[in-house]
Protein backbone atom coordinates (compact mmCIF):
# COMPACT_ATOMS: atom_id res chain seq x y z
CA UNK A 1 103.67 75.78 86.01
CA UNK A 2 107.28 76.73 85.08
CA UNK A 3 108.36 79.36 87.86
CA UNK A 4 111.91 80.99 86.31
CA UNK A 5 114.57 82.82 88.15
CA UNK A 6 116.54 86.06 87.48
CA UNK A 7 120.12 86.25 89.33
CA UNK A 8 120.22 89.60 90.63
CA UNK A 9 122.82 90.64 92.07
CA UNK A 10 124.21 87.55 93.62
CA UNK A 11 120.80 86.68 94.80
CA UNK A 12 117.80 84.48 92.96
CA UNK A 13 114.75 86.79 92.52
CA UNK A 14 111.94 84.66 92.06
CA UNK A 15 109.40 87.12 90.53
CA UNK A 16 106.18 84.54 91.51
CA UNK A 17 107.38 84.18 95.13
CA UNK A 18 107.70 87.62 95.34
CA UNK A 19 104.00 88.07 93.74
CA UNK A 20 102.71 85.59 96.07
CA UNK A 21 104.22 86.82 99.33
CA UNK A 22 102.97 90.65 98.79
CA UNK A 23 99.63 90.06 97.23
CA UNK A 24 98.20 91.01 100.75
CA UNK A 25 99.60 94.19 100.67
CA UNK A 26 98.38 94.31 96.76
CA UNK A 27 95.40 93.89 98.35
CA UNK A 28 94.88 96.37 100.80
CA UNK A 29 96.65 99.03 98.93
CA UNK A 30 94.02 98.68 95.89
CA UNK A 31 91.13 98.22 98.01
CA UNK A 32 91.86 101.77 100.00
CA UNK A 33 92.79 103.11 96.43
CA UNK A 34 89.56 102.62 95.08
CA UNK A 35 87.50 103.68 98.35
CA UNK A 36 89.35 106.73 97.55
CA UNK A 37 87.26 106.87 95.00
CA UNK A 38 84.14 107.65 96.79
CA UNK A 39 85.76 110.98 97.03
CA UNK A 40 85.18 113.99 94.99
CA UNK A 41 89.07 113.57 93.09
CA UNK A 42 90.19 115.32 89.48
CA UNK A 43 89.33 113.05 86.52
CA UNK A 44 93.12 111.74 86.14
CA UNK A 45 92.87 109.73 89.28
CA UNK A 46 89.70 107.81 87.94
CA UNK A 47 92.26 106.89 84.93
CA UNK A 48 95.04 106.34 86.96
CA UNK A 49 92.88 104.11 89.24
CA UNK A 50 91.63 102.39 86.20
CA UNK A 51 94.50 101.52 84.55
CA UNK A 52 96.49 100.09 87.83
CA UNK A 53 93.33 98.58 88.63
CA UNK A 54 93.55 96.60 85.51
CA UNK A 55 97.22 95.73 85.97
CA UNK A 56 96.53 94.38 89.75
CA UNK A 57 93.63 92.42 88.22
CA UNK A 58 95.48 90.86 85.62
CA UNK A 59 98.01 90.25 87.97
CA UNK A 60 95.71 88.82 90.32
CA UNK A 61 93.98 86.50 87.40
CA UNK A 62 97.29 85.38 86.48
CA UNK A 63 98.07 83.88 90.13
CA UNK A 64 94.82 82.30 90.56
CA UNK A 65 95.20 80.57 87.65
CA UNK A 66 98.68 79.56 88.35
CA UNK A 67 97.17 77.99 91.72
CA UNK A 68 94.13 76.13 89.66
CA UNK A 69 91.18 78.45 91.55
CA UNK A 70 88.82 79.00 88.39
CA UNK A 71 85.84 81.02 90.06
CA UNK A 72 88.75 83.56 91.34
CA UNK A 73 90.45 83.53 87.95
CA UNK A 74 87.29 84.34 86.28
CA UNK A 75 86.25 86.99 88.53
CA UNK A 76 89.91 88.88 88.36
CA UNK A 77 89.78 88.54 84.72
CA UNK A 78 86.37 90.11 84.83
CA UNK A 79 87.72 92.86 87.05
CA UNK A 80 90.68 93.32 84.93
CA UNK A 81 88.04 93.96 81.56
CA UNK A 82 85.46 95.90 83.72
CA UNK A 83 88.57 98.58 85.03
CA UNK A 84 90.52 98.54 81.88
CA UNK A 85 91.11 102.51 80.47
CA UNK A 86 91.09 102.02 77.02
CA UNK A 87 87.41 101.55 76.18
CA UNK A 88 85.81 103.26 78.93
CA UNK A 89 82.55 100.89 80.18
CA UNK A 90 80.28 103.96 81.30
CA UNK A 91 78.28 102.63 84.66
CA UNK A 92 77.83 106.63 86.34
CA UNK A 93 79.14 107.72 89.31
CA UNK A 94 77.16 105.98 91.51
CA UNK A 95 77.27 102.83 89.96
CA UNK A 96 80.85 102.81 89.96
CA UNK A 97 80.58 104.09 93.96
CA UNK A 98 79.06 100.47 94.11
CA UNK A 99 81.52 98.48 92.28
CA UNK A 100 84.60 100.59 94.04
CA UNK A 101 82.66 99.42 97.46
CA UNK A 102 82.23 95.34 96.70
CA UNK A 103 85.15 95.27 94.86
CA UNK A 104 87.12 96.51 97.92
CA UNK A 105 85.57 94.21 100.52
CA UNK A 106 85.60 91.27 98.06
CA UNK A 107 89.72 91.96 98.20
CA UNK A 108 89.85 92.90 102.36
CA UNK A 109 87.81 89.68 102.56
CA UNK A 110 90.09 87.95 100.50
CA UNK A 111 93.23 88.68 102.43
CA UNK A 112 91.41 87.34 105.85
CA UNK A 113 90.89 84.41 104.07
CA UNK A 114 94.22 83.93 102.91
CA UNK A 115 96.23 84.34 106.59
């Protein structure tokens, strides 16, 4: 994997070092953003939620498959198409309660793991 720099400033920003160090805090911000959801909230924060939920996913894909982990690549990708905004997948809201739930532990779990 070819890892590029940007001079910034008199310093070297490393955009994947920076990914890799903060993906913790990626992490737990998205997990208590969609646990959020299990709140009554307007409509525009289910889209908002969606669409940075796909962004974080991709993200997350992207770095897994950087590091060679397949089964986490696959399920992030998944993620990424299941939250996307564009065509809505219609589950109901207590299906999506569900999702919100796992998907949140599977990401807390996943920064325990990764201390």
């Amino acid at each position: 994997m070819v890892h590029f720099k940007i001079s910034l400033f008199y310093r070297d920003f490393d955009p994947y070092r920076v990914l890799t160090e903060n993906m913790k805090y990626l992490n737990i911000i998205l997990a208590a953003v969609l646990l959020l959801c299990l709140a009554p909230m307007p409509y525009g924060y289910y889209t908002f939620v969606r669409f940075v939920s796909m962004v974080a996913f991709g993200v997350m894909a992207y770095r897994y498959y950087a590091q060679n982990k397949i089964a986490l690549t696959i399920t992030f990708a998944s993620l990424a198409l299941l939250f996307q905004p564009l065509i809505k997948i219609a589950l109901g809201r207590t299906m999506w309660n569900i999702v919100d739930v796992i998907v949140a532990i599977l990401l807390v779990v996943l920064v325990v793991r990764e201390r």
